[in-house]
Protein backbone atom coordinates (compact mmCIF):
# COMPACT_ATOMS: atom_id res chain seq x y z
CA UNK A 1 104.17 110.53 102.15
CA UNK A 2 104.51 110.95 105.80
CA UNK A 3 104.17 107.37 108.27
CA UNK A 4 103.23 107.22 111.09
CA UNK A 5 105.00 103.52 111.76
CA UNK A 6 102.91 103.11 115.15
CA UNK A 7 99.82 103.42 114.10
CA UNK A 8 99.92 101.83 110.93
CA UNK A 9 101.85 98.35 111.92
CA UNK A 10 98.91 98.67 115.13
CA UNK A 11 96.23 98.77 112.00
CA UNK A 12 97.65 95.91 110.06
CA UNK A 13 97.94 93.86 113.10
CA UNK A 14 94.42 93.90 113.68
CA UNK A 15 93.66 92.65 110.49
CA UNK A 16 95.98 89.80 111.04
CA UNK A 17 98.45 90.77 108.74
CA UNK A 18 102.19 91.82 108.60
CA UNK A 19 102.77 94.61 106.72
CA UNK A 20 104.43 94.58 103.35
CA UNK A 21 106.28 98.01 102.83
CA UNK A 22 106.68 97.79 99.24
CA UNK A 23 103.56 97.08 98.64
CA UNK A 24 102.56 100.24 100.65
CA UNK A 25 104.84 102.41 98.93
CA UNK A 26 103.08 101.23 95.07
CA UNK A 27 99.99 100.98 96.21
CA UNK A 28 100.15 104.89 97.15
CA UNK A 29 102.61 106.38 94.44
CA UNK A 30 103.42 103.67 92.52
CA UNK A 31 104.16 104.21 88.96
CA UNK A 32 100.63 102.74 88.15
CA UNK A 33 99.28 106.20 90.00
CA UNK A 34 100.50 108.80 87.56
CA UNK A 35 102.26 110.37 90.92
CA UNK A 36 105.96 111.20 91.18
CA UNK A 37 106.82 110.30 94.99
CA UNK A 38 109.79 112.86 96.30
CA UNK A 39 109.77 111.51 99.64
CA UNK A 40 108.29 108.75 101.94
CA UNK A 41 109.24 109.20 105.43
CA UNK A 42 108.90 107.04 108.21
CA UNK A 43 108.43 107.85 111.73
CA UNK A 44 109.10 104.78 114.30
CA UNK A 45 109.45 105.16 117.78
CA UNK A 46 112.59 102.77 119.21
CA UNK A 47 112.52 101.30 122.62
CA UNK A 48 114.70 103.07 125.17
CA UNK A 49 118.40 102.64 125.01
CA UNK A 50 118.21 100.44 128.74
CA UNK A 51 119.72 96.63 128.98
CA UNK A 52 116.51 95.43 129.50
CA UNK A 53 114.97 96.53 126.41
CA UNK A 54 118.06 96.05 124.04
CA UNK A 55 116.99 92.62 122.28
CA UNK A 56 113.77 94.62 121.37
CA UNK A 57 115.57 97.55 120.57
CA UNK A 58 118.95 95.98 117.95
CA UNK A 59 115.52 94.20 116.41
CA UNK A 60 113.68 97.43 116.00
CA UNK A 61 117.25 99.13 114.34
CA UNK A 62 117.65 96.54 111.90
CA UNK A 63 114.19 96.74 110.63
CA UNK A 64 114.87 100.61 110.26
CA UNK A 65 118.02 99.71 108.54
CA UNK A 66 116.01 97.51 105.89
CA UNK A 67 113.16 100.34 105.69
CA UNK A 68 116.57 103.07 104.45
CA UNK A 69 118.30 100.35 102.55
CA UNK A 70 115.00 100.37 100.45
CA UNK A 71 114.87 103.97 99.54
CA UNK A 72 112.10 104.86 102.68
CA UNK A 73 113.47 107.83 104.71
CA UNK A 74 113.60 107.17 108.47
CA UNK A 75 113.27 108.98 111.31
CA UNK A 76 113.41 107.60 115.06
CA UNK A 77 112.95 108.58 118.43
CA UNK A 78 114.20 107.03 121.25
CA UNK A 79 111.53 105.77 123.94
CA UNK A 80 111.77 106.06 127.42
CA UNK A 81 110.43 103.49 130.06
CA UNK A 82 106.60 104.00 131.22
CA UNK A 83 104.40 101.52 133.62
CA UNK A 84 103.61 98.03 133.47
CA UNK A 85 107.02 96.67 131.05
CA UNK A 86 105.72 99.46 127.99
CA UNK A 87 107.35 102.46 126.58
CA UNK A 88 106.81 105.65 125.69
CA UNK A 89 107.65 106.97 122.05
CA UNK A 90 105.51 109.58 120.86
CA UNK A 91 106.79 110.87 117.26
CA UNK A 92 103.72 113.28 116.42
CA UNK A 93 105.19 116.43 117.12
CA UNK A 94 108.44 115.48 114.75
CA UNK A 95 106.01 114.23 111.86
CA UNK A 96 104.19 117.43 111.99
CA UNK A 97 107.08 119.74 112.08
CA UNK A 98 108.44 117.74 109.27
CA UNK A 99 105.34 117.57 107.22
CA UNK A 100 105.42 121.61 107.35
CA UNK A 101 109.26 122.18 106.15
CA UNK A 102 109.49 119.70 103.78
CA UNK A 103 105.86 120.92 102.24
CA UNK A 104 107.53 124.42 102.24
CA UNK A 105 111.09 123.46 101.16
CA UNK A 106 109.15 120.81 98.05
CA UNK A 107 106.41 122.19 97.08
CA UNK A 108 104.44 118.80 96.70
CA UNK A 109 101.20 119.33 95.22
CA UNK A 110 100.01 116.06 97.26
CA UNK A 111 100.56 115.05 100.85
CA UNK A 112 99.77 111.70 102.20
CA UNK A 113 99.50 111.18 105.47
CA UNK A 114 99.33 107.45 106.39
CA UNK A 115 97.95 107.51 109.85
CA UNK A 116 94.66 107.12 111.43
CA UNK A 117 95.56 109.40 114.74
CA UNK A 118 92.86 112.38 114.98
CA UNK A 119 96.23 114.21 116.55
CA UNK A 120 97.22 115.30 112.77
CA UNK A 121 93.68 116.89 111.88
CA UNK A 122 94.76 120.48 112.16
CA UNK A 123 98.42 119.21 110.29
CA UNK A 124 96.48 118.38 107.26
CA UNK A 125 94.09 122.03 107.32
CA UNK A 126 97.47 123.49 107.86
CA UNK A 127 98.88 121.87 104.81
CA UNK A 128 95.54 122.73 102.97
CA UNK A 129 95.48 126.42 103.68
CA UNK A 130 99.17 126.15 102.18
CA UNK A 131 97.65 124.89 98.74
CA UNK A 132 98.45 121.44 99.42
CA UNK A 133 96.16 118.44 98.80
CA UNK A 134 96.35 116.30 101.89
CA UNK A 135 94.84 113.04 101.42
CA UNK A 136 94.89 110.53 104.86
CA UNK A 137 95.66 106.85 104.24
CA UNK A 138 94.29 104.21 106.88
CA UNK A 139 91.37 101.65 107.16
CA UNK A 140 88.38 103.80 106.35
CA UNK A 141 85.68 102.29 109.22
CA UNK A 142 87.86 102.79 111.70
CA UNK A 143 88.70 106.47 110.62
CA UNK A 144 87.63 109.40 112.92
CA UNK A 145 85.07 112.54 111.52
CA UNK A 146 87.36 114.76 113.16
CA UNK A 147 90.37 113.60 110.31
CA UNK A 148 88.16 112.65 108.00
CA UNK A 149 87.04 115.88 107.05
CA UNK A 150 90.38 117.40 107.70
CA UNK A 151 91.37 115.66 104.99
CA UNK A 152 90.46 116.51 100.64
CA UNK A 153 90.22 112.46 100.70
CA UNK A 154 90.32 109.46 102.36
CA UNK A 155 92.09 106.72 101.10
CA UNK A 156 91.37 102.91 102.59
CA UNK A 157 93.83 101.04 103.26
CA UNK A 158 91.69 98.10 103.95
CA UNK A 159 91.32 96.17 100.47
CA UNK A 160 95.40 96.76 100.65
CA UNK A 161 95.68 94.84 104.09
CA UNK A 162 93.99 91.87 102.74
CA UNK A 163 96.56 90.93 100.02
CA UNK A 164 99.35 90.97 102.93
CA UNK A 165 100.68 87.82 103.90
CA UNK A 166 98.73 86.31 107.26
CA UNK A 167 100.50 86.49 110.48
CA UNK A 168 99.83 84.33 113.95
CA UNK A 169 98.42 86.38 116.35
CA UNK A 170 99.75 86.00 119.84
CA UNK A 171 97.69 86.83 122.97
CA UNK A 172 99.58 89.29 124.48
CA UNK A 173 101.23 89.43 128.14
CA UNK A 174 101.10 92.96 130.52
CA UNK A 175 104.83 93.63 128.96
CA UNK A 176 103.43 93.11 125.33
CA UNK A 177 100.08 94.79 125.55
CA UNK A 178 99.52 97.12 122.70
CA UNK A 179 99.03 101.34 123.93
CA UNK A 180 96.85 103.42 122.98
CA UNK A 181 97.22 104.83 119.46
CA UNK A 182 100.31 106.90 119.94
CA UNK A 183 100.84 107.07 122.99
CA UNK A 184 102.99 103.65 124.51
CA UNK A 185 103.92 101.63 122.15
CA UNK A 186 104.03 97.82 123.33
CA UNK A 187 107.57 95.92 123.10
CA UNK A 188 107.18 95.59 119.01
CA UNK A 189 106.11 91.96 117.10
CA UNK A 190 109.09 91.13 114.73
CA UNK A 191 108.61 92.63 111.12
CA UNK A 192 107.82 90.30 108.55
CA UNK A 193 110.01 91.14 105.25
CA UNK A 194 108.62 91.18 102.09
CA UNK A 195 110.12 88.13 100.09
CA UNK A 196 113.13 87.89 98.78
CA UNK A 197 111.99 89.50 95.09
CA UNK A 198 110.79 92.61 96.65
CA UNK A 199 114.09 92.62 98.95
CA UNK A 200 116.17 93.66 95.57
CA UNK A 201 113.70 96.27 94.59
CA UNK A 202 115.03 99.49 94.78
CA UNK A 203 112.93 102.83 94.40
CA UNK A 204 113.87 104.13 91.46
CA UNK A 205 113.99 108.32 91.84
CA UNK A 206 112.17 109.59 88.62
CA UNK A 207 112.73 113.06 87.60
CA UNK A 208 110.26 115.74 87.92
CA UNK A 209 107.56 115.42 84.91
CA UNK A 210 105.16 118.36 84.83
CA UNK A 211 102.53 115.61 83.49
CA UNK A 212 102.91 113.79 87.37
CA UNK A 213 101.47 114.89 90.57
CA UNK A 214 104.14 115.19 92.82
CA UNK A 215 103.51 113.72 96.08
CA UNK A 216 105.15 114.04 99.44
């Protein structure tokens, strides 16, 4: 499973939601799915190593800490300053190089892309003209054709959201105003943990059953 941190945590917001990373991780390859997950990477833009942006940035590195502590694989990209207080952070290049050499180096028979950014349409006919089922993970109304039927399948994340815990949505100032998808990402919200229970779960690394689908 390849994330695309940006655009999901954007998708959850809407809802009203925070976004429960464990939860995420089941709900996709879970042991309830009959799927044996090798890898879930996370992409995550950080904001850029200035003064002004360090508060936002030491919070951003700690949730990325959590996210590795929990068995999620992490990769970051440092930000650099853009108009009106935002940032730039744009990780689709790295999740699509990625998503080729790890499909090549595994051999997953399934790869999930969680993302709802048209950018990664010719990523997942790529991966399909490889042999590999792609299957894209977002909210389903607000998916684009041009994914949509990049993808084998869609999978909405939408019944998902609504079991997350509600979050208070704040109205947000110039410095704070979300991007567009992908493209600046807006000084970040703090993460909401899961609770304390699903802070001691650890991902438990099964070993390769032919009977699984194995899923990157």
């Amino acid at each position: 499973m390849l994330v695309d941190e940006s655009n999901v945590g954007s998708s959850v917001r809407t809802a009203g939601r925070g976004l429960d990373w464990l939860k995420l991780r089941d709900f996709l390859a879970g042991e309830n799915t009959g799927r044996e997950l090798i890898e879930m990477v996370v992409y995550a833009g950080l904001p850029p190593a200035m003064p002004i942006w360090q508060e936002e940035r030491d919070k951003k590195n700690k949730f990325m800490q959590w996210l590795r502590s929990n068995g999620f694989m992490v990769v970051t990209k440092d930000g650099s300053p853009a108009e009106e207080g935002r940032y730039k952070a744009n990780v689709d290049v790295m999740m699509a190089i990625d998503a080729l050499e790890l499909s090549v180096e595994m051999q997953p028979d399934v790869v999930i892309l969680v993302t709802g950014d048209t950018d990664f349409a010719y990523l997942a006919i790529k991966l399909r003209r490889c042999g590999i089922r792609v299957e894209v993970a977002s909210v389903s109304q607000n998916l684009g054709n041009i994914l949509r039927s990049a993808a084998n399948e869609v999978i909405d994340l939408a019944p998902l959201f609504r079991t997350f815990e509600m979050i208070k949505i704040q109205e947000p100032t110039p410095a704070q105003a979300m991007p567009r998808q992908n493209q600046q990402q807006a000084r970040p919200q703090p993460q909401r943990p899961p609770n304390q229970q699903q802070q001691h779960q650890r991902r438990r690394r099964p070993r390769f059953s032919p009977a699984k689908t194995r899923t990157v």
